[in-house]
PDB file of N, CA and C in Angstrom:
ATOM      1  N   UNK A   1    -108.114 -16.852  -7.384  1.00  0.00           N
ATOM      2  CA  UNK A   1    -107.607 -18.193  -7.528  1.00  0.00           C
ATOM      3  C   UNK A   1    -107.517 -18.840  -6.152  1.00  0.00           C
ATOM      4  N   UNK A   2    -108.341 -19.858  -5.862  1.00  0.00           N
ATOM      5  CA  UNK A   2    -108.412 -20.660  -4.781  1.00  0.00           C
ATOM      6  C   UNK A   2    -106.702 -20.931  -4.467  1.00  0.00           C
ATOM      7  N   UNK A   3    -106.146 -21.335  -3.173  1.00  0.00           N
ATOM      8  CA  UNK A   3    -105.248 -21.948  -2.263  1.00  0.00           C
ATOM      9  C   UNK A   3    -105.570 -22.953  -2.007  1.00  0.00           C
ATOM     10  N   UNK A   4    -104.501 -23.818  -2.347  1.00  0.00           N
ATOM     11  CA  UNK A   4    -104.401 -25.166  -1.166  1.00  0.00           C
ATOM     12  C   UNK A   4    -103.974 -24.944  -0.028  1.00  0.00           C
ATOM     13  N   UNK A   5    -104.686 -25.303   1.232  1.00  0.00           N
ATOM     14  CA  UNK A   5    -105.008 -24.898   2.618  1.00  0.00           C
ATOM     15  C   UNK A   5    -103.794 -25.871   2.952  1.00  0.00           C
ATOM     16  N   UNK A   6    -103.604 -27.155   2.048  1.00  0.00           N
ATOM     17  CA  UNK A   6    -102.771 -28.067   2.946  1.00  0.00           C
ATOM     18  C   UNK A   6    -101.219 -28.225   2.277  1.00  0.00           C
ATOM     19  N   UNK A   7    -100.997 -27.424   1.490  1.00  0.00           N
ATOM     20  CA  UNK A   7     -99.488 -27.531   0.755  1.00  0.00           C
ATOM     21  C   UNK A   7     -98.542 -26.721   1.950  1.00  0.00           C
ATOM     22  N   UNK A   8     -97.639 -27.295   1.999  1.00  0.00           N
ATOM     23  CA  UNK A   8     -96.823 -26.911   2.866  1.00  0.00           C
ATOM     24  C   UNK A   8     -96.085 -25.322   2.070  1.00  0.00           C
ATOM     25  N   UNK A   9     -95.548 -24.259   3.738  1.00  0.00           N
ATOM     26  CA  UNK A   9     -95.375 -23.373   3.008  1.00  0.00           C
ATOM     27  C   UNK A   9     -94.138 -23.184   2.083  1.00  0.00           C
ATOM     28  N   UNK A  10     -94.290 -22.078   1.102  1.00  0.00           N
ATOM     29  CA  UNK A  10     -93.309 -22.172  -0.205  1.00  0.00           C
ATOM     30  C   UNK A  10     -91.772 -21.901   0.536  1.00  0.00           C
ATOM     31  N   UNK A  11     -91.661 -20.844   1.819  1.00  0.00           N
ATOM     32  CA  UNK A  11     -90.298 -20.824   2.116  1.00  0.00           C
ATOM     33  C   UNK A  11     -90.449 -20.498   4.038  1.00  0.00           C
ATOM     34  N   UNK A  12     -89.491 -20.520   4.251  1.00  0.00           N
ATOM     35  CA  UNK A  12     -89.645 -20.745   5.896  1.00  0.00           C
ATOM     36  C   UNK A  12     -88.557 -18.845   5.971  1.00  0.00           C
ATOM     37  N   UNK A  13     -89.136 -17.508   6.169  1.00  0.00           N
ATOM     38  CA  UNK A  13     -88.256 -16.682   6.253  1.00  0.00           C
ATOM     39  C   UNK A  13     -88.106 -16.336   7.513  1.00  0.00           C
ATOM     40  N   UNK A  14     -86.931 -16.101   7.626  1.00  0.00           N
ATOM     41  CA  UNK A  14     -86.573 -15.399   9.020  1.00  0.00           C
ATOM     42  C   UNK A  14     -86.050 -14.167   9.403  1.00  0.00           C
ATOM     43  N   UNK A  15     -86.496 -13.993  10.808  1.00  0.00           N
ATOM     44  CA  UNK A  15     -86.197 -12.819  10.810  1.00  0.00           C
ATOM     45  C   UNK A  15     -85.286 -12.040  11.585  1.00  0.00           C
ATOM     46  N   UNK A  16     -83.524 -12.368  11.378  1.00  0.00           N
ATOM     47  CA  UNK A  16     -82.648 -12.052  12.576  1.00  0.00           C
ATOM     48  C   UNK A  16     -82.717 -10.800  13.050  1.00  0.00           C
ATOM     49  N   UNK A  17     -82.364 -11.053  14.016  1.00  0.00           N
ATOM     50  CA  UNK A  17     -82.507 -10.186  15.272  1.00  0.00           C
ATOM     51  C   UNK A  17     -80.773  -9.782  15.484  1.00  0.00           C
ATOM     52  N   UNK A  18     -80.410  -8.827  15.822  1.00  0.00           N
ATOM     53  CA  UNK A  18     -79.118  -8.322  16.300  1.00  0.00           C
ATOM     54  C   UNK A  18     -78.741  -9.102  17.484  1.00  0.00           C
ATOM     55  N   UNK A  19     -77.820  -9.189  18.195  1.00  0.00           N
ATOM     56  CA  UNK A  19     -77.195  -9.877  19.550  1.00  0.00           C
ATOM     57  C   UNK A  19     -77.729  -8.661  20.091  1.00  0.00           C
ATOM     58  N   UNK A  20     -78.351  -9.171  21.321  1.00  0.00           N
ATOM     59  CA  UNK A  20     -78.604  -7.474  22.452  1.00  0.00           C
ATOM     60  C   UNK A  20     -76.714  -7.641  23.118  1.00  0.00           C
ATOM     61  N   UNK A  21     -76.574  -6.021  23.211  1.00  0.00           N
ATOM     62  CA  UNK A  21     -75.627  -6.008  24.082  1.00  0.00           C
ATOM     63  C   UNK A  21     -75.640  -5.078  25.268  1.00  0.00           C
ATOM     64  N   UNK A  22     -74.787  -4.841  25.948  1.00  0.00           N
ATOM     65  CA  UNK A  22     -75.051  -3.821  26.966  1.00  0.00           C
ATOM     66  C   UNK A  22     -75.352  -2.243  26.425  1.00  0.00           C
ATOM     67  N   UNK A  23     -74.893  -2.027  25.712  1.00  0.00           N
ATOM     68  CA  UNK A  23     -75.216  -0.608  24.914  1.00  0.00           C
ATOM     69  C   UNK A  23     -76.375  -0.777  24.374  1.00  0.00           C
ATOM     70  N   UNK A  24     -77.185  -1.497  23.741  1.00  0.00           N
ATOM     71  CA  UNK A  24     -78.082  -1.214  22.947  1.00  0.00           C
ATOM     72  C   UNK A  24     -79.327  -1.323  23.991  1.00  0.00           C
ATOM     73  N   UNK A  25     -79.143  -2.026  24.896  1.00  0.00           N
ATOM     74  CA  UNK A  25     -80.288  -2.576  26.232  1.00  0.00           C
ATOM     75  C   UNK A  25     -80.219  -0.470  26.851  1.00  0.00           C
ATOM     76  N   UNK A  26     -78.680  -0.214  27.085  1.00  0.00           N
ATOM     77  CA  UNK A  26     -78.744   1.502  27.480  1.00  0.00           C
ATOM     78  C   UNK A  26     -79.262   2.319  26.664  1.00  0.00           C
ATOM     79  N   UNK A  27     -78.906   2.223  25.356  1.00  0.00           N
ATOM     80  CA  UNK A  27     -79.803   3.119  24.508  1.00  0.00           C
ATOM     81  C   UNK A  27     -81.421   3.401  24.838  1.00  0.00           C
ATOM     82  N   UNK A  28     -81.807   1.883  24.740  1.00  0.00           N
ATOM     83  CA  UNK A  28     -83.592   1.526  24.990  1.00  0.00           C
ATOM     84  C   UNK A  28     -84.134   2.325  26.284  1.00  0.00           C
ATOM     85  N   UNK A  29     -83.101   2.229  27.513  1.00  0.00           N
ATOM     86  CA  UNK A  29     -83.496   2.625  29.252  1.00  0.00           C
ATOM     87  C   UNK A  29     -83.217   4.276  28.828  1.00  0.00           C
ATOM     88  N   UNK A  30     -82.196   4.461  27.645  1.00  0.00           N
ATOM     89  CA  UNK A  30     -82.239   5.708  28.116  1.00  0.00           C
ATOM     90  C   UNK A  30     -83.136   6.703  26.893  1.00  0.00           C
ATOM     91  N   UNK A  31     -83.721   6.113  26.374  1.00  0.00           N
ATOM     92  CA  UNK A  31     -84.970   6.854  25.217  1.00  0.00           C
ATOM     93  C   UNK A  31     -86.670   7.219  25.883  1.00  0.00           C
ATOM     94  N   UNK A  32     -86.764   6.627  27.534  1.00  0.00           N
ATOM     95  CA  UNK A  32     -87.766   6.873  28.162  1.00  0.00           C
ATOM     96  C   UNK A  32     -86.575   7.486  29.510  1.00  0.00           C
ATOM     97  N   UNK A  33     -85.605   7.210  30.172  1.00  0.00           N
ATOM     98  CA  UNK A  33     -85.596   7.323  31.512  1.00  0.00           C
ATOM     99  C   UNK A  33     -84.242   8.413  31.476  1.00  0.00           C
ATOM    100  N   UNK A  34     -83.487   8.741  30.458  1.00  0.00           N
ATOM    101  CA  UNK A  34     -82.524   9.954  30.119  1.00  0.00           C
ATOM    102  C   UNK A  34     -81.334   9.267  29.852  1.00  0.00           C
ATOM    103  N   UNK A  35     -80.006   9.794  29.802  1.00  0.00           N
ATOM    104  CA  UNK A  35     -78.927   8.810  29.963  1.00  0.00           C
ATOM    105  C   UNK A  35     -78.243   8.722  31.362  1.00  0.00           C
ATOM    106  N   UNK A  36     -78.435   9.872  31.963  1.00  0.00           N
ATOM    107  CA  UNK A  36     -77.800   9.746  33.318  1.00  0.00           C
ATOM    108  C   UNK A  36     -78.651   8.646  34.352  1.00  0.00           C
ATOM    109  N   UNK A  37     -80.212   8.786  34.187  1.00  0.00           N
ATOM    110  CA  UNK A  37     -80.793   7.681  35.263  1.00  0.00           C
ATOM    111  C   UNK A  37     -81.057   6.056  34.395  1.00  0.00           C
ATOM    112  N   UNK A  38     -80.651   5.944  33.351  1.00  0.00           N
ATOM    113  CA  UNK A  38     -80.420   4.902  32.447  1.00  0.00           C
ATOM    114  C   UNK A  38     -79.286   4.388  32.997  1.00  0.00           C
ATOM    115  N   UNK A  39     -78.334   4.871  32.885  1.00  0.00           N
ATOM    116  CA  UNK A  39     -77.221   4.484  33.170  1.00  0.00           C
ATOM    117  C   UNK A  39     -76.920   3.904  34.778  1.00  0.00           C
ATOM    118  N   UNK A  40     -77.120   4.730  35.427  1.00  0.00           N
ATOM    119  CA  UNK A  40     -77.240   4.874  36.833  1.00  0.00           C
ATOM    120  C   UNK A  40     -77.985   3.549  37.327  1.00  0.00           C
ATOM    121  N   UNK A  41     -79.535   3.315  36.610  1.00  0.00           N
ATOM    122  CA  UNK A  41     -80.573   2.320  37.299  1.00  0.00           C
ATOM    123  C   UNK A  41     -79.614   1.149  36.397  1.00  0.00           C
ATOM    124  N   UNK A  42     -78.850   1.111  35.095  1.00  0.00           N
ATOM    125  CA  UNK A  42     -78.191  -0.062  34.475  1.00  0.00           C
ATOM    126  C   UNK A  42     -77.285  -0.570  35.413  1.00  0.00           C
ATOM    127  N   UNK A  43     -76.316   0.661  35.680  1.00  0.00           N
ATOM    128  CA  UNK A  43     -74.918   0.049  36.591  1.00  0.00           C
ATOM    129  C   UNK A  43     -75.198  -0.364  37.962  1.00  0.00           C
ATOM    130  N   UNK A  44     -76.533  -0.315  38.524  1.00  0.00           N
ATOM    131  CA  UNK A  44     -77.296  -0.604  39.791  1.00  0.00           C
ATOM    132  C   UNK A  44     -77.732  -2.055  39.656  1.00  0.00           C
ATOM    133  N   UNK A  45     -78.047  -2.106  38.487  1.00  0.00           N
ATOM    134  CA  UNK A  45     -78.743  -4.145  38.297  1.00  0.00           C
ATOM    135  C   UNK A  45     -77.448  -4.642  37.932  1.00  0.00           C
ATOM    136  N   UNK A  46     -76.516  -4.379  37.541  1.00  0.00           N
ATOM    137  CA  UNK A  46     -75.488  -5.028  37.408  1.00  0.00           C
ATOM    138  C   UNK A  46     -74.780  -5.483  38.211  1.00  0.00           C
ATOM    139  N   UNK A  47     -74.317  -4.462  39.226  1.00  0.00           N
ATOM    140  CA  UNK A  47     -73.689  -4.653  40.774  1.00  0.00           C
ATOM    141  C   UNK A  47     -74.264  -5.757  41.707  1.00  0.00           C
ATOM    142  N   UNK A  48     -75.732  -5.489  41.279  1.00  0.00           N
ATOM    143  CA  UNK A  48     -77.131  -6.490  41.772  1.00  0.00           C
ATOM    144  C   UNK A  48     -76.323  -7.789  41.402  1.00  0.00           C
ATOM    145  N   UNK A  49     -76.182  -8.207  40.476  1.00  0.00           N
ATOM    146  CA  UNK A  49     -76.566  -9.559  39.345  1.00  0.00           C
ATOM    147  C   UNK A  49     -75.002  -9.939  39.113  1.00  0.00           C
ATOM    148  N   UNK A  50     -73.805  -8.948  39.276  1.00  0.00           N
ATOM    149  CA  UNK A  50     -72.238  -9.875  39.086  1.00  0.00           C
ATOM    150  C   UNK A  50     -72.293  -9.153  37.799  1.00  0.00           C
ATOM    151  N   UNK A  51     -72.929  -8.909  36.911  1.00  0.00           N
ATOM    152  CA  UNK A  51     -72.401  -8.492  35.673  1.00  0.00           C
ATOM    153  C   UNK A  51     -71.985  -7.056  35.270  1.00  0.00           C
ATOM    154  N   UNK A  52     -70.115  -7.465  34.596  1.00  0.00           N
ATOM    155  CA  UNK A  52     -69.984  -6.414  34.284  1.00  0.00           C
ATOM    156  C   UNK A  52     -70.735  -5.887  33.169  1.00  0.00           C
ATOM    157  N   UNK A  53     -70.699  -4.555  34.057  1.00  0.00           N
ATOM    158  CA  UNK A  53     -71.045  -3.328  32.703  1.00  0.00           C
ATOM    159  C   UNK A  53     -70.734  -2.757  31.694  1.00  0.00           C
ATOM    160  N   UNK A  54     -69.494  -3.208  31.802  1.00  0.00           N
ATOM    161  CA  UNK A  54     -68.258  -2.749  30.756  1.00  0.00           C
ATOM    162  C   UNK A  54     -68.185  -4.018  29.514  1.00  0.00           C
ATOM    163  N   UNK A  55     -68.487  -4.828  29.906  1.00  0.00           N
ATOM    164  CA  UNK A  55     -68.403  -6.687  29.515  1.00  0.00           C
ATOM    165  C   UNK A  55     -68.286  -6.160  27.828  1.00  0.00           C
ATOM    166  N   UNK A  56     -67.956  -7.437  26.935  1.00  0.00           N
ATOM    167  CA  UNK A  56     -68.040  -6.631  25.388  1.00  0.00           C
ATOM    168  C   UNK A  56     -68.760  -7.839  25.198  1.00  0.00           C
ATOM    169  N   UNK A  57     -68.858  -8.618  25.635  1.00  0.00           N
ATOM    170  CA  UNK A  57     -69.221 -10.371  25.447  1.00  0.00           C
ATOM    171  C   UNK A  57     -70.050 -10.779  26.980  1.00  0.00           C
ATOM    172  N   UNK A  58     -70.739 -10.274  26.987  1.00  0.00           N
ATOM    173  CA  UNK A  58     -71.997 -10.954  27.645  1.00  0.00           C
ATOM    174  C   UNK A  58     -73.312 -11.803  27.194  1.00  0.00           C
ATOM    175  N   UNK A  59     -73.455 -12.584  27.869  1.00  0.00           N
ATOM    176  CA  UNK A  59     -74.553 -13.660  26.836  1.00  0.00           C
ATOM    177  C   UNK A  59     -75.732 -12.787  27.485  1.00  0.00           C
ATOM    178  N   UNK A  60     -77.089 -13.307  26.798  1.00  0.00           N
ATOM    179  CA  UNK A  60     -78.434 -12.718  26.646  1.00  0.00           C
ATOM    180  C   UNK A  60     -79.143 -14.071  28.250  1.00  0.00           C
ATOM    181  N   UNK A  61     -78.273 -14.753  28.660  1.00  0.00           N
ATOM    182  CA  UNK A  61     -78.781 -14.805  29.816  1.00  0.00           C
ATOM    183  C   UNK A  61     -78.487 -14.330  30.949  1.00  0.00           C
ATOM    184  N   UNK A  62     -76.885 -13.324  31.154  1.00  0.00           N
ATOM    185  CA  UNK A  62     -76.574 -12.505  31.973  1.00  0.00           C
ATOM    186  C   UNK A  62     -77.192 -11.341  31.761  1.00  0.00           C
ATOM    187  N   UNK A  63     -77.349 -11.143  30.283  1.00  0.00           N
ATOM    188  CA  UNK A  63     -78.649  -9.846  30.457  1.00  0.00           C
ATOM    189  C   UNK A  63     -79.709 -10.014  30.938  1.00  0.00           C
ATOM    190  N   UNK A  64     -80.715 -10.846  30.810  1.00  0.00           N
ATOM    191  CA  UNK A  64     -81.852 -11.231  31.482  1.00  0.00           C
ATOM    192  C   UNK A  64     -81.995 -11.087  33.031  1.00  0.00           C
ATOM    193  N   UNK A  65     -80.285 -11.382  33.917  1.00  0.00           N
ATOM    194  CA  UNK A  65     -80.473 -11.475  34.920  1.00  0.00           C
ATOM    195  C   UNK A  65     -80.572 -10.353  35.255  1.00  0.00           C
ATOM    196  N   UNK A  66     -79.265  -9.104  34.530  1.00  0.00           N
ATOM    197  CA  UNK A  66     -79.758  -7.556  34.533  1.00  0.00           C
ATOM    198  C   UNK A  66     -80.959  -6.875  34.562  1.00  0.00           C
ATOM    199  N   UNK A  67     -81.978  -7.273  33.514  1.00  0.00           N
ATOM    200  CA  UNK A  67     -83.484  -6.886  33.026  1.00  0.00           C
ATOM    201  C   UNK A  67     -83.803  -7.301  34.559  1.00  0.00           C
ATOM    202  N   UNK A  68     -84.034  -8.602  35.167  1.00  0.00           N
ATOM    203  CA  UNK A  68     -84.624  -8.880  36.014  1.00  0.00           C
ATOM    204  C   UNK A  68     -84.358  -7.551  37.637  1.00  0.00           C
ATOM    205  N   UNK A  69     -83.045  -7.757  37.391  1.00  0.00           N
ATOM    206  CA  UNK A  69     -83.377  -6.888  38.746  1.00  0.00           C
ATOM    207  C   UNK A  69     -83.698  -5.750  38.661  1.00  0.00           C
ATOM    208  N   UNK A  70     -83.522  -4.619  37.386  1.00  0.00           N
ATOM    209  CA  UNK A  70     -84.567  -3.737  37.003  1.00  0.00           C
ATOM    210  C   UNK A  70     -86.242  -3.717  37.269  1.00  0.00           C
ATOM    211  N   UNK A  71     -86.320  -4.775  37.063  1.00  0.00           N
ATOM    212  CA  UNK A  71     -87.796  -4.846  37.057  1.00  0.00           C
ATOM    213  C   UNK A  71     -88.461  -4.947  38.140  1.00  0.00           C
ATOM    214  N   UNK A  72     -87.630  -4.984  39.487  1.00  0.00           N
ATOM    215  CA  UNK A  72     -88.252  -4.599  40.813  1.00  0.00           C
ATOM    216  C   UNK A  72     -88.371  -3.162  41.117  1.00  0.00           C
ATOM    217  N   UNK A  73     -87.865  -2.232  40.125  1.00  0.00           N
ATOM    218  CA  UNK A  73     -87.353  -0.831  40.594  1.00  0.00           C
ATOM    219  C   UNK A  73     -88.958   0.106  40.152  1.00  0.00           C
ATOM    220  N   UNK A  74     -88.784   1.333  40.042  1.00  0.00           N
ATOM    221  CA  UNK A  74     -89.938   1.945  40.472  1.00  0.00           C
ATOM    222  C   UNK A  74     -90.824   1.981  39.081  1.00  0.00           C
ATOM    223  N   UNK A  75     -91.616   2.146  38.567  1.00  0.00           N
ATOM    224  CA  UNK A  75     -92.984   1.642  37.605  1.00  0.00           C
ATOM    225  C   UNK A  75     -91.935   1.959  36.600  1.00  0.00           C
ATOM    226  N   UNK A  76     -91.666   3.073  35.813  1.00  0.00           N
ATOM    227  CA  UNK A  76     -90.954   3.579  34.557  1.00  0.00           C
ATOM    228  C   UNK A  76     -90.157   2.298  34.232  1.00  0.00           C
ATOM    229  N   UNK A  77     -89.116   2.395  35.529  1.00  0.00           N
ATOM    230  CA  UNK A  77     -87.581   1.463  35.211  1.00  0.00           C
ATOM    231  C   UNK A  77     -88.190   0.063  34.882  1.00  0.00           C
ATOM    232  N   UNK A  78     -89.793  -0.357  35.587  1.00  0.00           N
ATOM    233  CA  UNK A  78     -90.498  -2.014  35.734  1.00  0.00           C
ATOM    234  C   UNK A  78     -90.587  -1.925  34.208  1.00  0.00           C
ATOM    235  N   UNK A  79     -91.637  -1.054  33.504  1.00  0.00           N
ATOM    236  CA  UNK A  79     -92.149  -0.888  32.244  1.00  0.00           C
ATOM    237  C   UNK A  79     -90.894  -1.101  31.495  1.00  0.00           C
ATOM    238  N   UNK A  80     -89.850  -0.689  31.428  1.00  0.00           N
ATOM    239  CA  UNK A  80     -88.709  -0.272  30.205  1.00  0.00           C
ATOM    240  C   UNK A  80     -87.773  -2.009  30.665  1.00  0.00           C
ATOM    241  N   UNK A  81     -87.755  -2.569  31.552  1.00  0.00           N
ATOM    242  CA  UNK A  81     -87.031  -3.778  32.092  1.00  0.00           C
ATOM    243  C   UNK A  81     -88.186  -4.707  31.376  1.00  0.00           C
ATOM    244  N   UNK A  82     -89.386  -5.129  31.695  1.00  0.00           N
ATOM    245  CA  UNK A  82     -90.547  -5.624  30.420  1.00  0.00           C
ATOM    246  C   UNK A  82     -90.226  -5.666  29.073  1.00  0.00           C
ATOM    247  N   UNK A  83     -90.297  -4.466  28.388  1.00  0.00           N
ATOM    248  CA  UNK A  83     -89.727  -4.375  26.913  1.00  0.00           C
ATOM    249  C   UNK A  83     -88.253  -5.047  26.591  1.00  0.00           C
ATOM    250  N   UNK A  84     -87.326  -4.413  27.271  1.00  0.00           N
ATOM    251  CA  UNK A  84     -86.346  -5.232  27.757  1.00  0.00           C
ATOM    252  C   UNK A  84     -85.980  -6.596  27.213  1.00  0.00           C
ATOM    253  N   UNK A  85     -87.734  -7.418  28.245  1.00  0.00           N
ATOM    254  CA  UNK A  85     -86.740  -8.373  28.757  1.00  0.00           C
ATOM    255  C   UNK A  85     -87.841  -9.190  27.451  1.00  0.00           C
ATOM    256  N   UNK A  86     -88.609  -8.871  26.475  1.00  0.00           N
ATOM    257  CA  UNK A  86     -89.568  -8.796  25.307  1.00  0.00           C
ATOM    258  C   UNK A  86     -87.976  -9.180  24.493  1.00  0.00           C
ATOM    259  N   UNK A  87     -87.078  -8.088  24.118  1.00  0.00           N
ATOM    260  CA  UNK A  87     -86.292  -8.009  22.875  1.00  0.00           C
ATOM    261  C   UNK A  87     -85.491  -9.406  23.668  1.00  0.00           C
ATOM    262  N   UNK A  88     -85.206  -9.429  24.760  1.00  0.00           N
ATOM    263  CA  UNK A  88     -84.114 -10.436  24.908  1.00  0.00           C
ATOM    264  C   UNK A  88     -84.712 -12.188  24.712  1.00  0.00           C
ATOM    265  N   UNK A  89     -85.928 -12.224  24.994  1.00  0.00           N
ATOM    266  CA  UNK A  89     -86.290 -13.194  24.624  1.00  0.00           C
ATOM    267  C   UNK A  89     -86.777 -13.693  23.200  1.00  0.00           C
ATOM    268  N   UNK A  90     -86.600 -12.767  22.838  1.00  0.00           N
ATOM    269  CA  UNK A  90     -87.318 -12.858  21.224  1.00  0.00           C
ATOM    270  C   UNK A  90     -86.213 -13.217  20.670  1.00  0.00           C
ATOM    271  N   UNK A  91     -84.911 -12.854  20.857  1.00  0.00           N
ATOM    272  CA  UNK A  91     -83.358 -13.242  20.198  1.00  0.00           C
ATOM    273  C   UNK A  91     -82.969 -14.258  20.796  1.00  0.00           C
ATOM    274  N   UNK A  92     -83.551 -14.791  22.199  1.00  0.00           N
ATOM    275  CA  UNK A  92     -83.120 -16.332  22.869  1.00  0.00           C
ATOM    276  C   UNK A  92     -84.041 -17.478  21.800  1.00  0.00           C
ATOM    277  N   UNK A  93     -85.742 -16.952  21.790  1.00  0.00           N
ATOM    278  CA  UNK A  93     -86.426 -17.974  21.164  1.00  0.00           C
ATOM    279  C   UNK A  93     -86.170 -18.433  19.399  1.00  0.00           C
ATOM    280  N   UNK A  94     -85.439 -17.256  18.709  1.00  0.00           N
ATOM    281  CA  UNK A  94     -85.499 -16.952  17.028  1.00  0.00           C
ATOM    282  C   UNK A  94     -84.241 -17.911  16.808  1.00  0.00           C
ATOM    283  N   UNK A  95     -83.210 -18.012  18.228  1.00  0.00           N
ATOM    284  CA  UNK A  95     -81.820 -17.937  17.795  1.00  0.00           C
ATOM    285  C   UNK A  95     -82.290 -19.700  18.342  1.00  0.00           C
ATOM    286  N   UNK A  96     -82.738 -20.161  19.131  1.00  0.00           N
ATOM    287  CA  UNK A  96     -82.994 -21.321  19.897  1.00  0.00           C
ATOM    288  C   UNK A  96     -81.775 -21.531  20.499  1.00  0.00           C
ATOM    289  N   UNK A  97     -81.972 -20.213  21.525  1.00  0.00           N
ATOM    290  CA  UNK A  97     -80.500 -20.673  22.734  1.00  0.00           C
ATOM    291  C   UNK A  97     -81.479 -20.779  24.026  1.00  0.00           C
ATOM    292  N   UNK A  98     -81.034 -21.880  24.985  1.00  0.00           N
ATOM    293  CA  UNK A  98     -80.954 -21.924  25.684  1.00  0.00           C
ATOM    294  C   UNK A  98     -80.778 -21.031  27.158  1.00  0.00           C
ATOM    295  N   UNK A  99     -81.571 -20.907  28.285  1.00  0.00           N
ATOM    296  CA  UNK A  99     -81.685 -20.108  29.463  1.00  0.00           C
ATOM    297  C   UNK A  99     -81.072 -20.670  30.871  1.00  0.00           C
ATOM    298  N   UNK A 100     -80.681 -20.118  31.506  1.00  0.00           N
ATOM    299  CA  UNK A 100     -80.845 -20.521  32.828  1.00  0.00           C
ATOM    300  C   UNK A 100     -81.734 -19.962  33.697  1.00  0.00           C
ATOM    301  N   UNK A 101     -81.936 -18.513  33.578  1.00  0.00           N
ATOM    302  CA  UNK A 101     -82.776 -17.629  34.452  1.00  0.00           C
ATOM    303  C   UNK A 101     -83.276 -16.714  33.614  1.00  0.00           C
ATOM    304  N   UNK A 102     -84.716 -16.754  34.042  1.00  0.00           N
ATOM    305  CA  UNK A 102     -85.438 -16.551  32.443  1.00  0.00           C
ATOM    306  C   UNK A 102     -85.571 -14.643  32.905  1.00  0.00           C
ATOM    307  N   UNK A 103     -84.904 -14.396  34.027  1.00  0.00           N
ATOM    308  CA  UNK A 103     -84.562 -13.274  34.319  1.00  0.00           C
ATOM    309  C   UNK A 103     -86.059 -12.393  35.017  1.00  0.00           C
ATOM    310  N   UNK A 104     -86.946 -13.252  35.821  1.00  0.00           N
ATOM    311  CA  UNK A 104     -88.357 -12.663  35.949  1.00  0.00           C
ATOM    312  C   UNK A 104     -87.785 -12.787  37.685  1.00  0.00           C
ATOM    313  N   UNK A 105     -88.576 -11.412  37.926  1.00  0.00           N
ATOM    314  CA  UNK A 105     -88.886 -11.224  39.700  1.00  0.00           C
ATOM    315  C   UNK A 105     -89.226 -11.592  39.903  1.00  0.00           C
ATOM    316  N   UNK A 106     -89.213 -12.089  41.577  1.00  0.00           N
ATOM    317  CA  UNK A 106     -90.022 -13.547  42.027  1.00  0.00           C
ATOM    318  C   UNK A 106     -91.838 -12.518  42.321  1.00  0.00           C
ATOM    319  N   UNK A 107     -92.910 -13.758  42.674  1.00  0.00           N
ATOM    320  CA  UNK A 107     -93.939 -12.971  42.418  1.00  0.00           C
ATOM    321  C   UNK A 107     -93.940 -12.366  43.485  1.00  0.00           C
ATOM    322  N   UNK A 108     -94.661 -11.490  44.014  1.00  0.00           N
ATOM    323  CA  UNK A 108     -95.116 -10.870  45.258  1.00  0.00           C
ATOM    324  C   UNK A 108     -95.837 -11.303  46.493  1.00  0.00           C
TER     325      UNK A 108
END
């Protein structure tokens, strides 16, 4: 049975996404990098960036700034700060919030 190419679609579904928080961003660093150097390279971008680590209520653009300074660190920690910084934008663009620092290293 042929489609009409031009009928608008039948429903618009979506697909929420969880809030990233600081635990779940540690879970991710520590399923490639262990929990002790997860933790360790986490509480290191934080100190970096002002944000607590402990925080229960951090927005997804103080995480970003976290992801970001990860992502200068050595290839593994760059790769896993990427994916990272993938989930955090995907819950900024779905949710349509707003950025200040889109959390990227400056180029080289």
């Amino acid at each position: 049975m042929p489609t009409d190419r031009t009928a608008p679609p039948v429903g618009n579904v979506s697909h929420p996404l969880p809030r990233p928080t600081h635990a779940a961003m540690l879970v991710s660093l520590a399923r490639y990098l262990g929990a002790d150097e997860a933790t360790e390279a986490w509480d290191a971008a934080c100190r970096e960036t002002g944000v607590d680590p402990d925080g229960s209520e951090t927005s997804p653009d103080e995480l970003l700034r976290v992801v970001g300074a990860l992502d200068v660190a050595d290839s593994l920690v760059a790769t896993c700060a990427a994916s990272l910084r993938i989930r955090l934008m995907s819950y900024i663009l779905v949710n349509d919030l707003g950025v200040n620092d889109l959390g990227r290293s400056p180029a080289p």
